[in-house]
Protein backbone atom coordinates (compact mmCIF):
# COMPACT_ATOMS: atom_id res chain seq x y z
CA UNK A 1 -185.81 -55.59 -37.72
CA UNK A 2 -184.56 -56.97 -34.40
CA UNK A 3 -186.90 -57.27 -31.12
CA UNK A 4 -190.38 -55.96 -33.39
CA UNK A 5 -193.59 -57.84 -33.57
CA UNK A 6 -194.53 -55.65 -36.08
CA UNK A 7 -192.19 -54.44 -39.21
CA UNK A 8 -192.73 -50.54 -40.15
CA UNK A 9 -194.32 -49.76 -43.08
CA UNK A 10 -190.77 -47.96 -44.83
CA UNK A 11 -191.60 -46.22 -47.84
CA UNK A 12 -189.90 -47.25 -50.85
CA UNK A 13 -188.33 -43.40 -50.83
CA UNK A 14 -188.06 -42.92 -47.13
CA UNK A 15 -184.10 -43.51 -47.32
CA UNK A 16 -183.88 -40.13 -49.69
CA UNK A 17 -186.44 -37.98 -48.24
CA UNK A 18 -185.21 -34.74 -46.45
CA UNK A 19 -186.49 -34.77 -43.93
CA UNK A 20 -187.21 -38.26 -42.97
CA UNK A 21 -190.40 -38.47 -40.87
CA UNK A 22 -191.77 -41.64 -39.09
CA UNK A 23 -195.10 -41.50 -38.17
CA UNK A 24 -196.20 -43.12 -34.66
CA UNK A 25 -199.32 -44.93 -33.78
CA UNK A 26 -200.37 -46.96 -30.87
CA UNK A 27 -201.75 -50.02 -31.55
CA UNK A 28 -202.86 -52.20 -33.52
CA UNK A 29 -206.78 -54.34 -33.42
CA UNK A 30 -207.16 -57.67 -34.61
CA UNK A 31 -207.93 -61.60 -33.65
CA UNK A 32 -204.58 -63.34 -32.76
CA UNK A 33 -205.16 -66.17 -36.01
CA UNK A 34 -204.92 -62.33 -37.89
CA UNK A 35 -201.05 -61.96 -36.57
CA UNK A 36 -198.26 -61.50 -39.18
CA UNK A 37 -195.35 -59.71 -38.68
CA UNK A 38 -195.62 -57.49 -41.61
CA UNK A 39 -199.51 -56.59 -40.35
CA UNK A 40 -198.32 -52.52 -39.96
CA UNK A 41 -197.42 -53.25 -43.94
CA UNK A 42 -200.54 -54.47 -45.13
CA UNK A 43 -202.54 -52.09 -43.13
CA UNK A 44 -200.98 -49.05 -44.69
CA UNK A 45 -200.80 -50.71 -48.10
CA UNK A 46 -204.86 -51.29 -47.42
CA UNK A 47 -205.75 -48.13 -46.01
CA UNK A 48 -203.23 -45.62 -46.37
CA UNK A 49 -202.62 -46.53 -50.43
CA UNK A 50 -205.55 -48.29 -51.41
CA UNK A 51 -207.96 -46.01 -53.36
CA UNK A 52 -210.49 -48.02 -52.61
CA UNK A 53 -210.52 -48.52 -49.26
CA UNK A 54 -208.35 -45.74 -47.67
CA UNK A 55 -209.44 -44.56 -44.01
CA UNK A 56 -209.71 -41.28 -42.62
CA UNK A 57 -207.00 -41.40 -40.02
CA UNK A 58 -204.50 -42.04 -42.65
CA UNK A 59 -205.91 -39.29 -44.65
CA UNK A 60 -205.86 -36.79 -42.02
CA UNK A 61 -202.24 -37.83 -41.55
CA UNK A 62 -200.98 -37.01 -45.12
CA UNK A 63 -202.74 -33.65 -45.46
CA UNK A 64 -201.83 -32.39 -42.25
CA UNK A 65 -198.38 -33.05 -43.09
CA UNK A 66 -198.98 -32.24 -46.83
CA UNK A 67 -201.08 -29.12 -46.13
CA UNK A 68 -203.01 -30.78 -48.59
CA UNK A 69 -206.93 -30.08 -47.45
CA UNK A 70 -209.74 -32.06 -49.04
CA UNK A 71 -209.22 -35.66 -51.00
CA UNK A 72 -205.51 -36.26 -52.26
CA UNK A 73 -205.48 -37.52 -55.17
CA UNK A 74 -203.98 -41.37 -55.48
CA UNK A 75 -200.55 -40.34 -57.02
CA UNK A 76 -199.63 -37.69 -54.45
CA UNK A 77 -200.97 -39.97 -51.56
CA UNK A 78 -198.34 -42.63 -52.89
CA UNK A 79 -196.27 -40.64 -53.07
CA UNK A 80 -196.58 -38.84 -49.43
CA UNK A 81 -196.73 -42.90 -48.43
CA UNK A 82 -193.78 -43.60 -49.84
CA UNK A 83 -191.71 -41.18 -48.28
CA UNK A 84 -192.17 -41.73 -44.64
CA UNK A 85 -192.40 -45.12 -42.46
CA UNK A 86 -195.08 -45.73 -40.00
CA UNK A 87 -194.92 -47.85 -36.90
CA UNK A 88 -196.81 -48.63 -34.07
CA UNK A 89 -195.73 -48.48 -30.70
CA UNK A 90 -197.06 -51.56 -29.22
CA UNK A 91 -195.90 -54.50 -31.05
CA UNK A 92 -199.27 -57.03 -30.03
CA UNK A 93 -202.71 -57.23 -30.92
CA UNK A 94 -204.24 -55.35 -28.07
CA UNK A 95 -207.24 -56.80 -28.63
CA UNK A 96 -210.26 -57.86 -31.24
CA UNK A 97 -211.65 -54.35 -31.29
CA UNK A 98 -211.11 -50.85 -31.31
CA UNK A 99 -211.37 -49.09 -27.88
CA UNK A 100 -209.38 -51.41 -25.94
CA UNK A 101 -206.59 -50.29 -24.85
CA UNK A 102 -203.19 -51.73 -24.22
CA UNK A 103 -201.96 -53.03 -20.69
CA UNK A 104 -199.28 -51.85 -18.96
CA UNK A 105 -196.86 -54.61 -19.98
CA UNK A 106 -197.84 -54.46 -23.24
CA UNK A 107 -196.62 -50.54 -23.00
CA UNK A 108 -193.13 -51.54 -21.12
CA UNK A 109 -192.59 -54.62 -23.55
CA UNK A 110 -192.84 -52.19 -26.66
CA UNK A 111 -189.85 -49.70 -25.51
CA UNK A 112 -187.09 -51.79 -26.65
CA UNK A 113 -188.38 -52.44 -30.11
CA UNK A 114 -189.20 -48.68 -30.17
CA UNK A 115 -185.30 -47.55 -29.51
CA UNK A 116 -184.17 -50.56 -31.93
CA UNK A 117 -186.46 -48.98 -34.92
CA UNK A 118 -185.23 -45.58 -34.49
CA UNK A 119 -181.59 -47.04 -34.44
CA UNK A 120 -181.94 -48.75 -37.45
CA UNK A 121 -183.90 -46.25 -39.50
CA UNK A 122 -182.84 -43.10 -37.93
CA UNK A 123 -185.62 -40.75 -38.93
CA UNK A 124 -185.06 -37.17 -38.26
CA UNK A 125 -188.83 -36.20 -37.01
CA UNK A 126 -190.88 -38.59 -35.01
CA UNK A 127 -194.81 -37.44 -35.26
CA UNK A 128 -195.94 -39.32 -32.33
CA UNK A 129 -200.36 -39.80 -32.08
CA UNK A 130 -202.16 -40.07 -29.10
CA UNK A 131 -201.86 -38.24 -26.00
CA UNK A 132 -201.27 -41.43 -23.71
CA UNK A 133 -198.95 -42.45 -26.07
CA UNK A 134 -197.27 -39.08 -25.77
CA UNK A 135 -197.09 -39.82 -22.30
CA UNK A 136 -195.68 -43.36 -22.59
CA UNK A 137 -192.94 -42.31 -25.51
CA UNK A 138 -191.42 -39.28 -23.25
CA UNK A 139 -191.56 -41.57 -20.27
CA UNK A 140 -189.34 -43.99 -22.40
CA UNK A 141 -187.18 -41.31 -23.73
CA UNK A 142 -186.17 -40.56 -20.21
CA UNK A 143 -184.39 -43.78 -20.33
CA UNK A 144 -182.11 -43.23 -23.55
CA UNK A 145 -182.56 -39.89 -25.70
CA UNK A 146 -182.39 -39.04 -29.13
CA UNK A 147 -180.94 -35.59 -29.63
CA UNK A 148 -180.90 -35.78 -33.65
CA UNK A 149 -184.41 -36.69 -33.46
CA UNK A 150 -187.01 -33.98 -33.24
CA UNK A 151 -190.44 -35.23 -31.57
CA UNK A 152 -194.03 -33.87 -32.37
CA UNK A 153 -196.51 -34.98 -30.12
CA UNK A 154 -200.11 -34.51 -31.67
CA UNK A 155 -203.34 -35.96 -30.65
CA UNK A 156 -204.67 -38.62 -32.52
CA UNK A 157 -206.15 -37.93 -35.81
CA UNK A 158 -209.68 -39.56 -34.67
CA UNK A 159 -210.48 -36.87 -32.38
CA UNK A 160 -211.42 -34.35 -34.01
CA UNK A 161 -212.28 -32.46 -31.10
CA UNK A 162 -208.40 -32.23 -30.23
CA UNK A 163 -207.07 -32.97 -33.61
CA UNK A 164 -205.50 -28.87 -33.97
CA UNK A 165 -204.53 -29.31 -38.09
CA UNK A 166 -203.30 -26.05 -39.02
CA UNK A 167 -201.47 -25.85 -35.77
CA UNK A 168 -199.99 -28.95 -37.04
CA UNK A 169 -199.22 -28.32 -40.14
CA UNK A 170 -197.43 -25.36 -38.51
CA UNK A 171 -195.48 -26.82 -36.65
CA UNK A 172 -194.33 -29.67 -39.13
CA UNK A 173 -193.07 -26.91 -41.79
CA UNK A 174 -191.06 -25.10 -38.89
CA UNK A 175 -189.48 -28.58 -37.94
CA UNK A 176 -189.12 -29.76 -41.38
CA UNK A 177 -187.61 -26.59 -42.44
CA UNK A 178 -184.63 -27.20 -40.06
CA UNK A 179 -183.68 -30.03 -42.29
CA UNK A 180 -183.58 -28.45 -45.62
């Protein structure tokens, strides 16, 4: 991937899927002696696949999409991984720790990487997390547009207290049904 810090996790399945979703995050935590370029990869295959050490934000992901409620089993939650990249907007370590967010030039820096990923992997639906980077993603897409590209702009799955699942799920089986 040209101009990205960060490779996307591409499922080994994405190519085939109908639709094909790419899932959005922000940001990524670590200490810089932690950088790697495939760092999005490792994380998902950590804590997206990992039975043993999966994370709630990831799991939140896959059911709302799913509509699976409760804990997914390991072969469907392959399987849901698999089908669907995931990419983070910012393409730096923002910093050593959650809660710190990114600067402004990390935010402008990130665009072109952004518009190169969706070039070269053209999903169909964009689920975009986080309502700053909602704000930050439609503020770049005033600059170049995707009109085969559908965007869902949820909040991000760690707050719960905005986190609106079924309303999700909803809307994600209205979109995706466009594409069958």
């Amino acid at each position: 991937m040209s101009q990205t810090g960060f490779l996307p996790w591409v499922g080994e399945k994405y190519k085939e899927s109908t639709p094909r979703i790419l899932i959005l995050g922000e940001s990524h935590y670590g200490k810089p002696e932690e950088y790697s370029e495939d760092f999005t990869q490792w994380v998902v295959k950590e804590y997206a696949i990992d039975p043993e050490k999966r994370l709630r934000f990831f799991t939140t992901i896959a059911n709302t999409i799913t509509g699976h409620s409760g804990w997914m089993d390991d072969e469907k939650r392959q399987e849901f991984w698999h089908s669907v990249v995931f990419y983070n907007y910012v393409q730096e370590l923002v910093g050593a720790g959650s809660r710190i967010r990114p600067s402004e030039t990390m935010w402008h820096q990130a665009k072109e990487s952004f518009f190169s990923t969706l070039d070269q992997l053209a999903p169909q639906i964009v689920i975009v997390l986080g309502k700053e980077l909602s704000w930050y993603v439609q503020d770049a897409l005033k600059e170049r547009s995707f009109p085969d590209i559908h965007f869902c702009y949820w909040a991000h799955p760690a707050a719960p207290k905005y986190f609106k699942r079924e309303e999700y799920f909803k809307e994600i089986q209205e979109v995706k049904s466009r594409f069958q």
